[in-house]
C-alpha atoms as a PDB file:
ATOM      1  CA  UNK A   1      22.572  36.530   4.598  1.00  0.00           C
ATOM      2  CA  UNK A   2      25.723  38.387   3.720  1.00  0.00           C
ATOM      3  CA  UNK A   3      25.385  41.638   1.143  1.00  0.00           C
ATOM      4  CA  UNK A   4      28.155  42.335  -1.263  1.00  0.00           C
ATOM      5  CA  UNK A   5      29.695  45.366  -3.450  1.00  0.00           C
ATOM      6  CA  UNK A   6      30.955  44.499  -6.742  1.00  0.00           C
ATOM      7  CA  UNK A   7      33.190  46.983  -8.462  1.00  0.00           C
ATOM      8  CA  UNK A   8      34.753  46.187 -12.784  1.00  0.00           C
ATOM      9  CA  UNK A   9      37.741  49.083 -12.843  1.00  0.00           C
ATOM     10  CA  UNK A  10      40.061  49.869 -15.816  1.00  0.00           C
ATOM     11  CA  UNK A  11      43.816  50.031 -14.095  1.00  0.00           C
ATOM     12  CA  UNK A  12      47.160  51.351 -15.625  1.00  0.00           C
ATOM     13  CA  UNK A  13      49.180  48.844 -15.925  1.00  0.00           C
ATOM     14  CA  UNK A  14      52.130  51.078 -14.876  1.00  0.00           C
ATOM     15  CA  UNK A  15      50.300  51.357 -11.706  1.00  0.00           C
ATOM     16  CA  UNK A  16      49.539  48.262 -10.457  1.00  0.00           C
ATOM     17  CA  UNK A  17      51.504  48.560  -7.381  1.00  0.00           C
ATOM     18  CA  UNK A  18      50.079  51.921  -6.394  1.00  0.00           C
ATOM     19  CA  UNK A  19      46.489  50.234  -6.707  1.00  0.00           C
ATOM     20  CA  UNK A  20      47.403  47.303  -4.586  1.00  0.00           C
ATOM     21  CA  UNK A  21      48.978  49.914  -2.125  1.00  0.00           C
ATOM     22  CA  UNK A  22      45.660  52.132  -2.449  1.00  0.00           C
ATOM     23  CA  UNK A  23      43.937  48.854  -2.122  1.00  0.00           C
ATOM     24  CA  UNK A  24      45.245  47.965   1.400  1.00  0.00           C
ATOM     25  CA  UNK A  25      44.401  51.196   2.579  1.00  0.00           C
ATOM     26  CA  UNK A  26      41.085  51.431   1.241  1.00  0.00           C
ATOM     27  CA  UNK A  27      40.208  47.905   2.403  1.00  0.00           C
ATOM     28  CA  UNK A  28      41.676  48.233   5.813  1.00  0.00           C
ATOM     29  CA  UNK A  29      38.885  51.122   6.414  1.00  0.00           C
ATOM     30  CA  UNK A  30      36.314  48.393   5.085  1.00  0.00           C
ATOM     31  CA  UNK A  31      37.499  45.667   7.702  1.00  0.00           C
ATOM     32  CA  UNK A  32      37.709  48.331  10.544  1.00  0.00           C
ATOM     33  CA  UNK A  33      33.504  49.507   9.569  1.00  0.00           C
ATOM     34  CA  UNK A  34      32.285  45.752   9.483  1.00  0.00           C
ATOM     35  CA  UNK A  35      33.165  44.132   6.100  1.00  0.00           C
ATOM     36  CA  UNK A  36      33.754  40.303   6.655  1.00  0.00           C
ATOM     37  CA  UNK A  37      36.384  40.243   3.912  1.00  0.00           C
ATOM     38  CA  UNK A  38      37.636  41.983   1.003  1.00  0.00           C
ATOM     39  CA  UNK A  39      39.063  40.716  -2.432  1.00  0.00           C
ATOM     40  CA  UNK A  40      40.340  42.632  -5.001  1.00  0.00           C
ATOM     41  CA  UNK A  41      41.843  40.266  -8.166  1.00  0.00           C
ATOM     42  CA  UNK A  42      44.015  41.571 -10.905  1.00  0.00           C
ATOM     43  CA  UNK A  43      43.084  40.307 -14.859  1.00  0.00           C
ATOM     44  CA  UNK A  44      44.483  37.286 -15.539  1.00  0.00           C
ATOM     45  CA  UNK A  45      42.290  35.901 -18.038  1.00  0.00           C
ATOM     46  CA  UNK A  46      40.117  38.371 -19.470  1.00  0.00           C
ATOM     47  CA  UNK A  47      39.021  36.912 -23.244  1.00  0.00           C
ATOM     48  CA  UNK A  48      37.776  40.094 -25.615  1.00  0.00           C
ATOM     49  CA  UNK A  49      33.821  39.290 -26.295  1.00  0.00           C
ATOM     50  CA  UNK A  50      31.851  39.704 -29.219  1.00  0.00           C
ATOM     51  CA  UNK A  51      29.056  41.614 -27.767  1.00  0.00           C
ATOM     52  CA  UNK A  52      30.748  43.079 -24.363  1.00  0.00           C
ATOM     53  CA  UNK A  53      33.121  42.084 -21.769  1.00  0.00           C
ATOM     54  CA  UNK A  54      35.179  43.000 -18.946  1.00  0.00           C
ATOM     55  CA  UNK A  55      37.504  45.449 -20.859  1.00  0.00           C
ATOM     56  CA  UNK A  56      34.453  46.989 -22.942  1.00  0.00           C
ATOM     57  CA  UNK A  57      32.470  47.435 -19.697  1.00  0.00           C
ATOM     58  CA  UNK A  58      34.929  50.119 -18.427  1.00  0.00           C
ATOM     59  CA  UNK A  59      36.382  50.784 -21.663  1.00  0.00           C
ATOM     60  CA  UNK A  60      40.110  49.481 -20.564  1.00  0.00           C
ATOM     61  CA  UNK A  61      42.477  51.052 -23.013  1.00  0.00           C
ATOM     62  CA  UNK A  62      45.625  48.809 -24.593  1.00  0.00           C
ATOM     63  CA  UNK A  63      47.698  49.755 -21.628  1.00  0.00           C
ATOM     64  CA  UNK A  64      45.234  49.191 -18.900  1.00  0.00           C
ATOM     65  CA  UNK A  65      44.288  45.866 -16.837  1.00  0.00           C
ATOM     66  CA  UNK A  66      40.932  44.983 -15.472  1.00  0.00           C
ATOM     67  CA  UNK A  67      40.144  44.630 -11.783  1.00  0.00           C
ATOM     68  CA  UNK A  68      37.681  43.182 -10.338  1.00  0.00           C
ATOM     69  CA  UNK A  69      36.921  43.447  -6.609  1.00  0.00           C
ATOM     70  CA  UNK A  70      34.044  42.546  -3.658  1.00  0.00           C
ATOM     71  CA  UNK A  71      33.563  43.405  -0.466  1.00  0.00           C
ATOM     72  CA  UNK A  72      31.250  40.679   1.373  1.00  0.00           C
ATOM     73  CA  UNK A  73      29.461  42.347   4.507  1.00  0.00           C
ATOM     74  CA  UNK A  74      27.506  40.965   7.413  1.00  0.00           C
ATOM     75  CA  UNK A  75      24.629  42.768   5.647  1.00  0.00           C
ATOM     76  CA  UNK A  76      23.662  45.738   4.266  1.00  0.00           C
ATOM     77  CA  UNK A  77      22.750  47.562   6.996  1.00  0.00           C
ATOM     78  CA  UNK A  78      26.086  47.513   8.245  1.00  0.00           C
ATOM     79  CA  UNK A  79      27.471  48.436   4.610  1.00  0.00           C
ATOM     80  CA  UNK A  80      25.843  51.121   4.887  1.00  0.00           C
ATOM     81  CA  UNK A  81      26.311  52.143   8.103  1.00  0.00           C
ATOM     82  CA  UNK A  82      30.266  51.731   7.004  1.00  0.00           C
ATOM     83  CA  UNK A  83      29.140  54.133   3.904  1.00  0.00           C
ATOM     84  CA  UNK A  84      27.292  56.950   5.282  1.00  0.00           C
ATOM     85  CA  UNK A  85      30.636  57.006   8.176  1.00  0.00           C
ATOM     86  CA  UNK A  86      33.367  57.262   5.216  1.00  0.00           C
ATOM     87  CA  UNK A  87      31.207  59.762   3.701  1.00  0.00           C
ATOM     88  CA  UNK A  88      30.299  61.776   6.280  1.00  0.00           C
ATOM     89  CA  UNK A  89      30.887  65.288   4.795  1.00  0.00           C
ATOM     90  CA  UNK A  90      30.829  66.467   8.783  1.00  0.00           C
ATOM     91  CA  UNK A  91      33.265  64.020   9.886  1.00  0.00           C
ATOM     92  CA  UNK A  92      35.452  63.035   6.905  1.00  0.00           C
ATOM     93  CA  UNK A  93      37.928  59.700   7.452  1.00  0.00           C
ATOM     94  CA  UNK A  94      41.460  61.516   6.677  1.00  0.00           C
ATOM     95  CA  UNK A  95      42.582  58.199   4.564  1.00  0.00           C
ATOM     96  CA  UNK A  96      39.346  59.462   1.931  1.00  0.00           C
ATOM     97  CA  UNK A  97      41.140  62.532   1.371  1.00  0.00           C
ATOM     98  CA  UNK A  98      41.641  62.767  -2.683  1.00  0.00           C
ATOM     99  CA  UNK A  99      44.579  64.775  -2.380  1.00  0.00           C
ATOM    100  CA  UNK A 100      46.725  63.044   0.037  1.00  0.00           C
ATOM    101  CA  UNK A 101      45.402  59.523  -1.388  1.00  0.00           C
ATOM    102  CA  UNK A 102      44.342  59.739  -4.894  1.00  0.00           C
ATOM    103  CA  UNK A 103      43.068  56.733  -6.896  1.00  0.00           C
ATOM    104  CA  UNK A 104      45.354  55.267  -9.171  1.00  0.00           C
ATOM    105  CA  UNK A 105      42.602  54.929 -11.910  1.00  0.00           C
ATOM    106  CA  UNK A 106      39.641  56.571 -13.560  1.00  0.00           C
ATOM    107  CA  UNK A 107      36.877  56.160 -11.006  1.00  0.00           C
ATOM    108  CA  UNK A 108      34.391  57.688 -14.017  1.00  0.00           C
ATOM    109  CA  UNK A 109      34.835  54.237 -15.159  1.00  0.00           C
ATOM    110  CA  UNK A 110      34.145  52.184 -12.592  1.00  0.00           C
ATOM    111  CA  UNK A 111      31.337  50.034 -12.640  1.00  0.00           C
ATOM    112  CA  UNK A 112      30.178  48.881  -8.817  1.00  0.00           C
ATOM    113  CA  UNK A 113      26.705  48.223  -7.234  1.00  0.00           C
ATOM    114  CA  UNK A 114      25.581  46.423  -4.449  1.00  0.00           C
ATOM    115  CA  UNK A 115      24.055  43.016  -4.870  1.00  0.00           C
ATOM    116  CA  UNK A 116      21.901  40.413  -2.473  1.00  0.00           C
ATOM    117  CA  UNK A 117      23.449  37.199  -2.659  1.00  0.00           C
ATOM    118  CA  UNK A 118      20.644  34.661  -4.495  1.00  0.00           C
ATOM    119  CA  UNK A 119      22.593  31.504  -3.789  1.00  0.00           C
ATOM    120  CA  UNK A 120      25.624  31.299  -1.395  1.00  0.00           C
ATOM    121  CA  UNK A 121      27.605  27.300  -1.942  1.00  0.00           C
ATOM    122  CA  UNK A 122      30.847  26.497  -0.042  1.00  0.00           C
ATOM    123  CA  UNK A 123      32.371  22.918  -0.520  1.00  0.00           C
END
């Protein structure tokens, strides 16, 4: 069965465009290591909880948006296989470079971990 990252980030709204562009990048290096598919989904209806919520979760500020994003894999052996290669302190992937391709958010904020699919339905 497929393995998936999950990642909850807090965006500028100002910057939307700059994390889509990011996003491409970012994703494309995901494709090209094994991932099956990527989605990344801009807040569109995000209601405020009572207890928590999206927003709370990565404490968005009034001029942020919410993103939420998954990457399915093949499995996780090949996610991280994909991982240790983009992280590879010996052999670092130019397009993880910080400098030349910052993130267009706080990543202190984000919330991702990688989950085991329980129940997988298609129509």
């Amino acid at each position: 069965m497929s393995y998936i990252d999950g990642f909850v980030i807090a965006v500028p709204k100002q910057n939307k465009q700059k994390f889509i562009d990011h996003a491409k990048m970012a994703d494309g290096m995901f494709i090209e290591m094994g991932a099956l598919r990527v989605i990344e989904c801009w807040s569109d209806d995000v209601p405020d909880g009572k207890v928590t919520d999206f927003r709370m979760a990565v404490k968005a500020e009034a001029d942020e948006d919410v993103v939420f994003s998954w990457i399915e894999w093949p499995d996780k052996q090949v996610r991280d296989a994909a991982m240790a290669k983009m992280m590879d302190p010996d052999n670092p992937d130019p397009r993880m470079d910080q400098e030349k391709h910052p993130i267009p958010f706080d990543g202190k904020r984000m919330i991702f971990g990688g989950f085991a699919p329980v129940v997988d339905m298609k129509a």
